[in-house]
C-alpha atoms as a PDB file:
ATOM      1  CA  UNK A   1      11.202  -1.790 -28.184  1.00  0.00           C
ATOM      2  CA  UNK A   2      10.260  -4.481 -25.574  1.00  0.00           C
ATOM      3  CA  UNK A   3      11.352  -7.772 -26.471  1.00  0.00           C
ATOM      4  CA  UNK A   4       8.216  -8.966 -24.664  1.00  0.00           C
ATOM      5  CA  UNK A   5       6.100  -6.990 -26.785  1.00  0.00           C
ATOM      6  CA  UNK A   6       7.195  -7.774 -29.834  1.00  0.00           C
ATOM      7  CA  UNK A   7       6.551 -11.354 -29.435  1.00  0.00           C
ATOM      8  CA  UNK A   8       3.400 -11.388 -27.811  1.00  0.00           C
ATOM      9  CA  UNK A   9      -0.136 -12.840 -29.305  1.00  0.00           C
ATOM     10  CA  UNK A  10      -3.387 -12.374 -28.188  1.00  0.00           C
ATOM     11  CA  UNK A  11      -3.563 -15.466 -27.280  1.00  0.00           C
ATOM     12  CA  UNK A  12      -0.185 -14.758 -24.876  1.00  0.00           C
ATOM     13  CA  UNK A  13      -1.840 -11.548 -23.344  1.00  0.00           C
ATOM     14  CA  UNK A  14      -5.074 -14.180 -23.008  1.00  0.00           C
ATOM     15  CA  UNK A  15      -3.108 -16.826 -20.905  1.00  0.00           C
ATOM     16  CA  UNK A  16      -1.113 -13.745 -18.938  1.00  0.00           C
ATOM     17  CA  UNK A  17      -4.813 -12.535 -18.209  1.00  0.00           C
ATOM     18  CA  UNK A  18      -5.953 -15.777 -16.875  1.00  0.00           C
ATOM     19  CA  UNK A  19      -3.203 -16.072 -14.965  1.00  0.00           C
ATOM     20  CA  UNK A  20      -3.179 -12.391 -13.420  1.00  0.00           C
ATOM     21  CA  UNK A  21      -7.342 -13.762 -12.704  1.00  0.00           C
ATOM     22  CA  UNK A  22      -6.048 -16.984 -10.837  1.00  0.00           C
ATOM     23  CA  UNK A  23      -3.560 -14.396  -8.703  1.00  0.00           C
ATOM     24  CA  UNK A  24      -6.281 -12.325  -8.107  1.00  0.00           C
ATOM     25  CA  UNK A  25      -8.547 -14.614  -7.066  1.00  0.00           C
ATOM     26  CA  UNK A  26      -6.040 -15.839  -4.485  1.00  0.00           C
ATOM     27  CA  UNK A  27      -5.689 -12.487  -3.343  1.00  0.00           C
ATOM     28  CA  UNK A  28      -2.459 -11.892  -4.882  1.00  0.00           C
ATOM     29  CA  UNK A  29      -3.300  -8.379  -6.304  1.00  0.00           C
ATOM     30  CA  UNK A  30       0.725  -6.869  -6.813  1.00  0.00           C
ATOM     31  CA  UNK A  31       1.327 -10.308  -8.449  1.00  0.00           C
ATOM     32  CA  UNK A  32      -2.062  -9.748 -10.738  1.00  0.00           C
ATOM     33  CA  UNK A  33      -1.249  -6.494 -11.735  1.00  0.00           C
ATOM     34  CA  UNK A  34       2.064  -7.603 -13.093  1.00  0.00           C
ATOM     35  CA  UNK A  35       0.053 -10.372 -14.990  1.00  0.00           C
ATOM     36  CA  UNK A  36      -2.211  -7.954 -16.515  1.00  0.00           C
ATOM     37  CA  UNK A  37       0.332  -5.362 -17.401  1.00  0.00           C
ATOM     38  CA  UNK A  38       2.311  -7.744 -19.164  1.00  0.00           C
ATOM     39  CA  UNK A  39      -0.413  -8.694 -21.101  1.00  0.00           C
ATOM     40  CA  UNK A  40      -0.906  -5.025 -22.231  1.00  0.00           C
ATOM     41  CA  UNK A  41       2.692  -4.820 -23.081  1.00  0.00           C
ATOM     42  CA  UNK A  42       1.956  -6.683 -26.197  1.00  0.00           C
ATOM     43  CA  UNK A  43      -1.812  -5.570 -26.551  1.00  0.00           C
ATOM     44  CA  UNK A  44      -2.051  -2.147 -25.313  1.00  0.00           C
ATOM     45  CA  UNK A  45      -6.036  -2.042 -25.450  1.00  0.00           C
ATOM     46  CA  UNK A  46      -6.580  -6.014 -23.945  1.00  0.00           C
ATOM     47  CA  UNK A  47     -10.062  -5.461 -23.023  1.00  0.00           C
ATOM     48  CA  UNK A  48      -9.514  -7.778 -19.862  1.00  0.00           C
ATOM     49  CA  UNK A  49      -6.790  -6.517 -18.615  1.00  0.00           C
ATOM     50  CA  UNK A  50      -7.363  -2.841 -18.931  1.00  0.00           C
ATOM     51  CA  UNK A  51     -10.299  -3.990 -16.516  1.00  0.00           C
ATOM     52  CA  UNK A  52      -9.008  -5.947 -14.331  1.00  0.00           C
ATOM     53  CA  UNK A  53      -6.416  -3.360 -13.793  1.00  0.00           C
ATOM     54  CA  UNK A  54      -9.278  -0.457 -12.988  1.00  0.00           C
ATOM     55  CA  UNK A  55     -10.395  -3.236 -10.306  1.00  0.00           C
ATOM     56  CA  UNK A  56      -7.278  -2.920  -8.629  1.00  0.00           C
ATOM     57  CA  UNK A  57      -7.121   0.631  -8.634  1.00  0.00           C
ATOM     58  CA  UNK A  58     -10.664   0.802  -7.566  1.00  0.00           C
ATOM     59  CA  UNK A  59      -9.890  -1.885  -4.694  1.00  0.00           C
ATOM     60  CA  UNK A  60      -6.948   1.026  -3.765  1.00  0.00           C
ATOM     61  CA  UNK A  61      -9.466   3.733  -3.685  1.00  0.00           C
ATOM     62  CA  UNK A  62      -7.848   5.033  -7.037  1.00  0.00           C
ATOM     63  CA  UNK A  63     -11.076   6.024  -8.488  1.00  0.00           C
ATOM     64  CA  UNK A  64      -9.372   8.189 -11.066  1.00  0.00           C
ATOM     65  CA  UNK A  65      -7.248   5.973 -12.720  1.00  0.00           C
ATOM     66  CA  UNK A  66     -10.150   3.052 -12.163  1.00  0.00           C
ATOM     67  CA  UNK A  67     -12.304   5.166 -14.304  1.00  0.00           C
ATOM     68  CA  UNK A  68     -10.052   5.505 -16.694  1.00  0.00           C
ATOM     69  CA  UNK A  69      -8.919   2.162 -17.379  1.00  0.00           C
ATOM     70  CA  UNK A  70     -12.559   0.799 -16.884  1.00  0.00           C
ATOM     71  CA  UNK A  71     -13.584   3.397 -19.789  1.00  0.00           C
ATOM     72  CA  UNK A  72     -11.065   2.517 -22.365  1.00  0.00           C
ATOM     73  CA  UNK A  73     -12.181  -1.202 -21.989  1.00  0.00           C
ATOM     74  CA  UNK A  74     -16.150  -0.337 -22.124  1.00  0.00           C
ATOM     75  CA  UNK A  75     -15.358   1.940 -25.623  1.00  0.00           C
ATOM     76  CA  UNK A  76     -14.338  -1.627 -26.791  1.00  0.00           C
ATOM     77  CA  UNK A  77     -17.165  -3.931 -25.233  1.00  0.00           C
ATOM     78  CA  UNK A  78     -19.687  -2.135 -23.995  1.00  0.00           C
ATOM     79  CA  UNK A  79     -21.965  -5.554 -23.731  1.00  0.00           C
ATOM     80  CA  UNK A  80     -20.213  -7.102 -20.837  1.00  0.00           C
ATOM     81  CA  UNK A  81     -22.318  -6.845 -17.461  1.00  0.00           C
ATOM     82  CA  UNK A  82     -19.254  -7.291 -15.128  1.00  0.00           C
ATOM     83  CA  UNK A  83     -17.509  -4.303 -16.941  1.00  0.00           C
ATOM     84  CA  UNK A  84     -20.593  -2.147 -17.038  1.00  0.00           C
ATOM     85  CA  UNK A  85     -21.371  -3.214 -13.573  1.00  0.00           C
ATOM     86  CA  UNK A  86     -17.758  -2.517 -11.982  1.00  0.00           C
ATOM     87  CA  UNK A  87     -17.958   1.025 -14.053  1.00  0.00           C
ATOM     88  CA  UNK A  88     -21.035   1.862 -11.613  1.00  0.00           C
ATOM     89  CA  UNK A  89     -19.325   0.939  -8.063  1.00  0.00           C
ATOM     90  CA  UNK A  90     -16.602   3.468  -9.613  1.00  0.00           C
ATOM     91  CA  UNK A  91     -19.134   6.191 -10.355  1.00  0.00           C
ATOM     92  CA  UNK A  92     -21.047   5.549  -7.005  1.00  0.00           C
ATOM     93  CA  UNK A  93     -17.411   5.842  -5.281  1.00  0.00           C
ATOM     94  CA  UNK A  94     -17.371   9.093  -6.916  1.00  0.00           C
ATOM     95  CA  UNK A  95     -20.775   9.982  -5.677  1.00  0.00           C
ATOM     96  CA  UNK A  96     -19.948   8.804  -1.934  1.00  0.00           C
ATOM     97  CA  UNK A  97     -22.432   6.711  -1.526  1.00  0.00           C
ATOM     98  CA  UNK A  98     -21.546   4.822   1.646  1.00  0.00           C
ATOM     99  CA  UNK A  99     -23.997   2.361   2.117  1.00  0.00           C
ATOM    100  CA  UNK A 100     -23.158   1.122  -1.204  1.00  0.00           C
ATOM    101  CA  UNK A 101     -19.448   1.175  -0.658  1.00  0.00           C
ATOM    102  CA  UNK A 102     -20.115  -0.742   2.289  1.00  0.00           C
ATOM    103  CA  UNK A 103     -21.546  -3.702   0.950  1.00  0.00           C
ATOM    104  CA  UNK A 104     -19.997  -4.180  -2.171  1.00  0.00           C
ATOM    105  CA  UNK A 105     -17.052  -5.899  -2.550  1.00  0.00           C
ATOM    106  CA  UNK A 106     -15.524  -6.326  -6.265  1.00  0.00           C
ATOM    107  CA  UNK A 107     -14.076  -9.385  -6.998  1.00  0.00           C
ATOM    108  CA  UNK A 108     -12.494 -10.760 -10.585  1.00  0.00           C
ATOM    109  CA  UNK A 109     -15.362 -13.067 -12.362  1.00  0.00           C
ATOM    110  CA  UNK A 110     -15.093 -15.073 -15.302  1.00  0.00           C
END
């Protein structure tokens, strides 16, 4: 068992989440994605950080796993207009839509 893990609260995987956000923001993305996968370490279905991690893998043309991970946090909050909308730009990847490829750029809100 991870040490890490074990010990981890939500509030923990909250802070690591924030702090994957601030990395990301600063264009840091290797650095965020640690942050967030620490976080689900210790809570395996952190809304936030399942996203934020489909963001990346979006930003890396991993539309797969972006889906994925942007699907497992919508069956848990299906209200939140940055996940819903970050779901689409996956599903228009998918499609090919250029134009809207073109002028979209993702970035981690709050």
């Amino acid at each position: 068992m991870n040490p890490i893990a074990s010990t981890l609260t939500s509030e923990t995987a909250d802070a690591l989440v924030e702090a994957g956000l601030a990395l990301h923001r600063a264009g840091r993305i290797d650095e965020a994605g640690t942050s967030y996968r620490q976080a689900l370490n210790g809570a395996p279905e952190h809304a936030s950080a399942l996203h934020y991690l489909g963001v990346i893998a979006l930003g890396r043309n991993a539309t797969t796993e972006a889906s994925n991970l942007m699907d497992r946090t919508l069956a848990q909050e299906l209200d939140r207009a940055e996940y819903l909308g970050n779901r689409g730009l996956v599903a228009a990847r998918w499609r090919g839509n250029r134009s809207l490829r073109t002028r979209t750029t993702i970035s981690p809100m709050r």
